[in-house]
N, C-alpha and C. Protein backbone atom coordinates (compact mmCIF):
# COMPACT_ATOMS: atom_id res chain seq x y z
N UNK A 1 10.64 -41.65 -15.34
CA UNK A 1 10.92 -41.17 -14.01
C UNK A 1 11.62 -39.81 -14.04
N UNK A 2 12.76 -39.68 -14.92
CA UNK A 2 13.22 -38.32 -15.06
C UNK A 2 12.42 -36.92 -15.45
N UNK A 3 11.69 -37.62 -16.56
CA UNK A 3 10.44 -36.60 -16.78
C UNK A 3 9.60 -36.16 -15.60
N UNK A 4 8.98 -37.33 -14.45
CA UNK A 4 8.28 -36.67 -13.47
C UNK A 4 8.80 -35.61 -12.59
N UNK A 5 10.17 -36.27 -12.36
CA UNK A 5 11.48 -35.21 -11.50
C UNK A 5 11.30 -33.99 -12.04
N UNK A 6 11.39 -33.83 -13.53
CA UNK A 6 11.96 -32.70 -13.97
C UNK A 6 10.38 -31.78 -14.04
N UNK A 7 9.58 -32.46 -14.60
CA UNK A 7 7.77 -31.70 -14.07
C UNK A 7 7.87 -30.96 -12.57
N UNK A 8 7.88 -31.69 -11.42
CA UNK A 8 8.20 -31.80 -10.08
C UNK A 8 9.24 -30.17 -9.50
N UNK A 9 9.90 -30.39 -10.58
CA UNK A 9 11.21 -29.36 -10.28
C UNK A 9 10.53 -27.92 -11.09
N UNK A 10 10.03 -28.09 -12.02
CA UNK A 10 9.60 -27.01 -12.84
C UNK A 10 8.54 -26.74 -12.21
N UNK A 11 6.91 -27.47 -11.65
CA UNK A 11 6.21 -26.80 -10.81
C UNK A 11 6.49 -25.93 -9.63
N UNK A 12 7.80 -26.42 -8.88
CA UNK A 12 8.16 -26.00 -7.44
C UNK A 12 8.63 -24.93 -8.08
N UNK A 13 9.50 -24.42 -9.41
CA UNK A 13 10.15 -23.24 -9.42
C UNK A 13 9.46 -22.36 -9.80
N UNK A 14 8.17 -22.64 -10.88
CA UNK A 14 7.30 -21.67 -11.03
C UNK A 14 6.44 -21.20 -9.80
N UNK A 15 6.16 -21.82 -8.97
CA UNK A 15 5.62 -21.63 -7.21
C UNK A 15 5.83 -20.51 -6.90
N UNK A 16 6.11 -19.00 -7.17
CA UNK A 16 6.45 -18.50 -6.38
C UNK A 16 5.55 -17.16 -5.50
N UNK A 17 5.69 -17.76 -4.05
CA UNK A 17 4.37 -17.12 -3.59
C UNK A 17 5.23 -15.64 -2.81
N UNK A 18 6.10 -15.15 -3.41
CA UNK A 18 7.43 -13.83 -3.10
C UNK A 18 5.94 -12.53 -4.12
N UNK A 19 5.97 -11.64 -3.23
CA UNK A 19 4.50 -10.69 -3.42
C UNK A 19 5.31 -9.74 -4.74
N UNK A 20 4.65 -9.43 -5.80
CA UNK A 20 4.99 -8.36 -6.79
C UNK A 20 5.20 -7.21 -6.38
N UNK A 21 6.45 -6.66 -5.29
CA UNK A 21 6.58 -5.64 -4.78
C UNK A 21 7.73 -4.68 -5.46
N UNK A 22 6.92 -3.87 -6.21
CA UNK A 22 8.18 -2.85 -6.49
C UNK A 22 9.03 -2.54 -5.59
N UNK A 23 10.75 -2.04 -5.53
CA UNK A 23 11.57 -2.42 -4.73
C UNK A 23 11.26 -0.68 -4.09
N UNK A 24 10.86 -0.05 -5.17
CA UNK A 24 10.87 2.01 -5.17
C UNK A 24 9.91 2.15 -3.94
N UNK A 25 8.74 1.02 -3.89
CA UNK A 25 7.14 1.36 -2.47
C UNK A 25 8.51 0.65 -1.34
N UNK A 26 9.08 0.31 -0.81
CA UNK A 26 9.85 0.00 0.21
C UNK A 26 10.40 0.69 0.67
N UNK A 27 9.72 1.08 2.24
CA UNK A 27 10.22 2.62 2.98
C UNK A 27 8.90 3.10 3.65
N UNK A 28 9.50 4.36 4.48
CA UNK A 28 8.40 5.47 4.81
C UNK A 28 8.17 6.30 4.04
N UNK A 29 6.92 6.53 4.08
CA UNK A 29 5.84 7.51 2.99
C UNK A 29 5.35 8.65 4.29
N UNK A 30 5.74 9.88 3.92
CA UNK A 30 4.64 10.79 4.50
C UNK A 30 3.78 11.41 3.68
N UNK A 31 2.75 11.55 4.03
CA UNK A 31 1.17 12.20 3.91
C UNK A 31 1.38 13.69 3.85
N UNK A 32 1.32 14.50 2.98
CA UNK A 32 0.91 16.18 2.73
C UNK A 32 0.23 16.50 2.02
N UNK A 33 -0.47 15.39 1.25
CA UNK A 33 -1.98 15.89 0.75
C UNK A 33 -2.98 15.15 0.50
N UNK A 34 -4.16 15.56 1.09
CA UNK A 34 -5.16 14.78 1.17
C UNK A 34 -6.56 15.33 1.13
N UNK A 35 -6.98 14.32 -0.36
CA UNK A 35 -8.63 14.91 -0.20
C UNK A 35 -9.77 13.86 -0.22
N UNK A 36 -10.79 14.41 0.09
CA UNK A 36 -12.02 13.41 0.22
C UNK A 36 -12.90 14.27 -0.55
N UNK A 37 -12.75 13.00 -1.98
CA UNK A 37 -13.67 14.12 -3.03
C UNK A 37 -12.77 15.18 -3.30
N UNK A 38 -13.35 16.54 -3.43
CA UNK A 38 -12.83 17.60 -3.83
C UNK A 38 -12.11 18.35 -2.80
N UNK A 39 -12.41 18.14 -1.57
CA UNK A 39 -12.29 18.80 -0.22
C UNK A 39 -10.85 18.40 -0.02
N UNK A 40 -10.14 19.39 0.31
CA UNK A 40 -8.98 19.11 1.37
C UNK A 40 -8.51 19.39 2.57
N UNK A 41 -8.95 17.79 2.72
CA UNK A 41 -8.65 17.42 4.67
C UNK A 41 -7.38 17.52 5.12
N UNK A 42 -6.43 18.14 4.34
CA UNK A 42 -5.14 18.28 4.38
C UNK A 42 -5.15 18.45 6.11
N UNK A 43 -5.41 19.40 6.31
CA UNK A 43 -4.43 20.52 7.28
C UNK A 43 -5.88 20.18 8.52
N UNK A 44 -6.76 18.91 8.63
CA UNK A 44 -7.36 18.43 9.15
C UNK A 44 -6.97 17.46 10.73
N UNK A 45 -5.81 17.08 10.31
CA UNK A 45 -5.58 16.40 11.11
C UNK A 45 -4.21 16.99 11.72
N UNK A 46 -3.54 16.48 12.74
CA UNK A 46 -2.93 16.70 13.85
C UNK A 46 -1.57 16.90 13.09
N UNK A 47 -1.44 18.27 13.12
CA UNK A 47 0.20 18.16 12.52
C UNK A 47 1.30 18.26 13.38
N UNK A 48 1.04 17.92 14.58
CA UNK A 48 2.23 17.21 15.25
C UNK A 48 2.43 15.83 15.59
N UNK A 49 1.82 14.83 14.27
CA UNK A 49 1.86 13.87 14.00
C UNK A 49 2.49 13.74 12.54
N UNK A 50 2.97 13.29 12.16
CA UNK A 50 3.61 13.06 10.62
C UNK A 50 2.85 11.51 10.38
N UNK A 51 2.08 11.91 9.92
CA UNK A 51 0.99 10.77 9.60
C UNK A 51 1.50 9.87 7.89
N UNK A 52 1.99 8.57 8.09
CA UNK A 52 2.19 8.18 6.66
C UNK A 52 2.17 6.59 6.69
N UNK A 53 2.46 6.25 6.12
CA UNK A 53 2.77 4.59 5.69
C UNK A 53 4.08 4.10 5.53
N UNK A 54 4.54 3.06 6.04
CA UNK A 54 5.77 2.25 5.89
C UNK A 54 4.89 0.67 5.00
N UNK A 55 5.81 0.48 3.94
CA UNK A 55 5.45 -0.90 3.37
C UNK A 55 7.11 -1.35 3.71
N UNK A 56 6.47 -2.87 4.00
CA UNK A 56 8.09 -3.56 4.51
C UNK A 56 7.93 -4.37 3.13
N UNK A 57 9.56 -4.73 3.12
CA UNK A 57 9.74 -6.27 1.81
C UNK A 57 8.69 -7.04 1.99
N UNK A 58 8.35 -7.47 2.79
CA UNK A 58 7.53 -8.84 3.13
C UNK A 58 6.37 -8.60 3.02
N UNK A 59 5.91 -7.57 2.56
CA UNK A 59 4.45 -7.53 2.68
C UNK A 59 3.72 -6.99 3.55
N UNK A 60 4.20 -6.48 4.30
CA UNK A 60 3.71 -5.99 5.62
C UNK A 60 3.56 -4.51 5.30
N UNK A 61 2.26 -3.82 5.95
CA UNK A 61 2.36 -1.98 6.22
C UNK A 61 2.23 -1.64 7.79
N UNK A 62 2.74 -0.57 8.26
CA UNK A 62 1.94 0.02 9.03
C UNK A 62 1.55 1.60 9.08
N UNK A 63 0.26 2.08 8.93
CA UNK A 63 0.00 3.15 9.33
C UNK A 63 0.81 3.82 10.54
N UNK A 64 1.44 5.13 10.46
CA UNK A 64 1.54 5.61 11.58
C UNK A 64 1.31 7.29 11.16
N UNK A 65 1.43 7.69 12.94
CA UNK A 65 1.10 9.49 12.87
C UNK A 65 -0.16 9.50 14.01
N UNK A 66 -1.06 10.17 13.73
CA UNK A 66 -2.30 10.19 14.13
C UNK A 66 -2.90 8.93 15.13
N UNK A 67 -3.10 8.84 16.56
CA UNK A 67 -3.72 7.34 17.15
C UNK A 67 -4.60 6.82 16.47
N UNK A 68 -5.62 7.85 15.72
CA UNK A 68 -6.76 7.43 14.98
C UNK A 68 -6.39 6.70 13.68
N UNK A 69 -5.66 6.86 13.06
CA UNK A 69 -5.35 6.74 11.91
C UNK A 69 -4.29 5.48 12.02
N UNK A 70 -3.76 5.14 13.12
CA UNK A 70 -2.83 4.03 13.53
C UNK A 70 -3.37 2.57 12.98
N UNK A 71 -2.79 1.65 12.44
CA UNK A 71 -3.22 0.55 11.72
C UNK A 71 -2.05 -0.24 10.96
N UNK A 72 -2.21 -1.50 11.01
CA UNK A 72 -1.24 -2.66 10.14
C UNK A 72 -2.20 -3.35 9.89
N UNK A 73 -1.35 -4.13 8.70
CA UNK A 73 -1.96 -5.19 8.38
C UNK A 73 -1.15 -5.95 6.65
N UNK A 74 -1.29 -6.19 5.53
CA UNK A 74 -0.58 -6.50 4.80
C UNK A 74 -0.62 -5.92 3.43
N UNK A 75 -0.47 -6.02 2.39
CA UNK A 75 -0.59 -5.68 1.02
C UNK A 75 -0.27 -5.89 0.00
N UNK A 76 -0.97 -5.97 -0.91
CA UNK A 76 0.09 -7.06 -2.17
C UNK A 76 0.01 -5.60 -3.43
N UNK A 77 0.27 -5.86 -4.30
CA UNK A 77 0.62 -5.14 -5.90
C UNK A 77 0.33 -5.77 -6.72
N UNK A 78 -0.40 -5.36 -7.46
CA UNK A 78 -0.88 -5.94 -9.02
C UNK A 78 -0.64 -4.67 -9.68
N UNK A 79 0.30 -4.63 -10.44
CA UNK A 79 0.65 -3.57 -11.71
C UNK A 79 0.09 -2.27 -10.90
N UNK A 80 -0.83 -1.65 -11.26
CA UNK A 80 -1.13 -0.35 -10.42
C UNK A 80 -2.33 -0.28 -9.57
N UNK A 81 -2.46 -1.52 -9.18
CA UNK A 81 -3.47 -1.50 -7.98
C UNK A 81 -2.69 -1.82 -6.56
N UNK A 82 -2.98 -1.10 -5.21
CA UNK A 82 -2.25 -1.99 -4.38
C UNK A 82 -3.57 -2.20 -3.48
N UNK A 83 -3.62 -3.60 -2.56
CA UNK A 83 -4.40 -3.58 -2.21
C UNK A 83 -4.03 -3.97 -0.57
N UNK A 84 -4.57 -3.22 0.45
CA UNK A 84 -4.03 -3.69 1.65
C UNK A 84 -5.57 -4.52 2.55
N UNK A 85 -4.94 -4.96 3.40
CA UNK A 85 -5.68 -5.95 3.96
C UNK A 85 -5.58 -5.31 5.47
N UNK A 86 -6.33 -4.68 6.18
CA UNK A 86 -5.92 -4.76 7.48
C UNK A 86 -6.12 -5.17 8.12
N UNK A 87 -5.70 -5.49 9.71
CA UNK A 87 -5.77 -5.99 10.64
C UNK A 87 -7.04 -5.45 11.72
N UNK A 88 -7.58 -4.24 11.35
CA UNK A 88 -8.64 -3.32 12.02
C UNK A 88 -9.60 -3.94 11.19
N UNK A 89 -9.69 -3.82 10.01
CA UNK A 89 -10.94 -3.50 9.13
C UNK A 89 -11.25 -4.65 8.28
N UNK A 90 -11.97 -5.09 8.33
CA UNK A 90 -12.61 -6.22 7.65
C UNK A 90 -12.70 -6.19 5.80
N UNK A 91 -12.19 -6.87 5.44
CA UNK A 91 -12.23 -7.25 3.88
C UNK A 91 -10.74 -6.21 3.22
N UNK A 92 -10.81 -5.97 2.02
CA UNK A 92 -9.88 -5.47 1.41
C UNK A 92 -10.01 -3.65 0.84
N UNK A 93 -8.94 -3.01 1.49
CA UNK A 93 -9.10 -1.55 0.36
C UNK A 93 -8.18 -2.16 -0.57
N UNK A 94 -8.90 -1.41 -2.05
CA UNK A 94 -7.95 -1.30 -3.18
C UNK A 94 -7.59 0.14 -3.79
N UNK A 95 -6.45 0.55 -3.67
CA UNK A 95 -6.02 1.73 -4.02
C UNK A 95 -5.46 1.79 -5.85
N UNK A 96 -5.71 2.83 -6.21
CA UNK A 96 -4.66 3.30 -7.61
C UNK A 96 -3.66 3.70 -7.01
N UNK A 97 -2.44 3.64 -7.84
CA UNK A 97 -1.27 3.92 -7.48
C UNK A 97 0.08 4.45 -8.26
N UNK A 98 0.06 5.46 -8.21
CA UNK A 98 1.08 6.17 -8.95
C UNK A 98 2.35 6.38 -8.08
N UNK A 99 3.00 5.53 -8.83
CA UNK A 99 4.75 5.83 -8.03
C UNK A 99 5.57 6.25 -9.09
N UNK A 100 5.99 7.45 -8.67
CA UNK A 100 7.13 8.25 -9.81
C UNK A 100 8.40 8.57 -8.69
N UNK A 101 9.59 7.91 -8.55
CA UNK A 101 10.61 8.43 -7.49
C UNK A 101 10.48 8.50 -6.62
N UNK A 102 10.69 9.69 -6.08
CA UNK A 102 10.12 9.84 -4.36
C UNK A 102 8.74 10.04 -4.28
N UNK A 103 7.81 9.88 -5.07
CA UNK A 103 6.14 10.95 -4.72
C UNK A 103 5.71 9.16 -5.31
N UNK A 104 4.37 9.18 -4.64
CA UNK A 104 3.27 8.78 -4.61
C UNK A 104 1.91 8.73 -4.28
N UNK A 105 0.94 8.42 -4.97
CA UNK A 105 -0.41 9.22 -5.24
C UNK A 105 -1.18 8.06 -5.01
N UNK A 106 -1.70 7.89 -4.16
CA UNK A 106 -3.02 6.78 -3.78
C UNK A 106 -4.40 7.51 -4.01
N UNK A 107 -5.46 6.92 -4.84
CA UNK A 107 -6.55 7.01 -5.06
C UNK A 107 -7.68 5.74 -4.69
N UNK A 108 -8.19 6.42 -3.67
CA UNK A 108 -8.80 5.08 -2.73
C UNK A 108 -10.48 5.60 -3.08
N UNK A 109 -10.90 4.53 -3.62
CA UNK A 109 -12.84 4.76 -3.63
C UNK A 109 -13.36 4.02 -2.50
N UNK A 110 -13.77 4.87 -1.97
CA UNK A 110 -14.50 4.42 -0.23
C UNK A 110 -15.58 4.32 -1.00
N UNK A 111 -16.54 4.16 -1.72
CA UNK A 111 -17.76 3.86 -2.31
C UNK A 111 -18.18 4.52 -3.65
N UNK A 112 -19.12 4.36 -4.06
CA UNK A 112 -19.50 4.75 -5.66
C UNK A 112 -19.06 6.08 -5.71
N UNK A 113 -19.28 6.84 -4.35
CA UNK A 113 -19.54 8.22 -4.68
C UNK A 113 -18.55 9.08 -3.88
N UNK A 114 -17.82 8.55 -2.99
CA UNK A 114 -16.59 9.30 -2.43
C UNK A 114 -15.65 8.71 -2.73
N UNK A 115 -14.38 9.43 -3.08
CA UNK A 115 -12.86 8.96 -3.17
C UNK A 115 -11.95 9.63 -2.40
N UNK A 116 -11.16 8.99 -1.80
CA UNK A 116 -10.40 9.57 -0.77
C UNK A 116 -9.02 9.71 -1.61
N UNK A 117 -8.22 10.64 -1.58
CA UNK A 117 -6.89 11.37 -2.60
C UNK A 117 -5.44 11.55 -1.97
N UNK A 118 -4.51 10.65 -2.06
CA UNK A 118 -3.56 10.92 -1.21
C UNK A 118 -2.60 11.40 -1.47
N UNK A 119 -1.59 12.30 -1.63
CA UNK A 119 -0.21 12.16 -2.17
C UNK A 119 1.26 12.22 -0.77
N UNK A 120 1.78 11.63 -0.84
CA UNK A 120 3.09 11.11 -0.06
C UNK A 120 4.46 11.14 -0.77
N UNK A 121 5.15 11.32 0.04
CA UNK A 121 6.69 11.48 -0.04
C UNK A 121 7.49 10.98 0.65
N UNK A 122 8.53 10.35 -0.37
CA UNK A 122 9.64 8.99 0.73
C UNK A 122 10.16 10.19 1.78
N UNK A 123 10.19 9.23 2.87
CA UNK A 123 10.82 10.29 4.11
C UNK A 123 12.21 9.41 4.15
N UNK A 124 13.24 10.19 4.31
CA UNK A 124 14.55 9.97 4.76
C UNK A 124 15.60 9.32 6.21
């Protein structure tokens, strides 16, 4: 009986469904560079919008800046993939992800043959 307890106790503690979130992606991210492919759509969009990403503890993002570009939904971390789920868009993006300090670099493949290029900076 003690053995099942103690199985019982060791499954529940290995359980843990708490998302692999580096503590450094927690915050606002702004957007100042951006390409599709080689092109930079930088200076494309509305710069009286500060267009970027917030990831919360819990798992949660939301897009903000731009109405167009406006969006939530969730995201998890696997070592250097992050992958968000949104609430607009059906199925999963998976991004590369380079986090060094304040800068981070998302590399998103919208299909075989375009990649969309991001780099962001913790905002204060």
């Amino acid at each position: 009986m003690k053995c099942i307890l103690f199985l019982l106790v060791l499954c529940c503690l290995s359980c843990n469904n708490k998302p692999n979130i580096p503590e450094a992606l927690i915050g606002k991210w702004k957007i100042y560079d951006t390409k599709f492919n080689t092109k930079d759509i930088s200076k494309s969009s509305d710069p009286t919008n500060e267009n970027g990403l917030e990831f919360q503890a819990n798992g949660n993002y939301i897009s903000f800046g731009n109405p167009r570009h406006e969006d939530q939904g969730t995201y998890e971390v696997n070592k250097d993939d992050l992958l968000f789920k949104s609430r607009k868009i059906v199925g999963v993006t998976n991004a590369k992800m380079i986090l060094a300090q304040d800068t981070l670099q998302l590399n998103i493949a919208v299909d075989s043959t375009k990649t969309l290029f991001m780099k962001l900076y913790r905002m204060k």
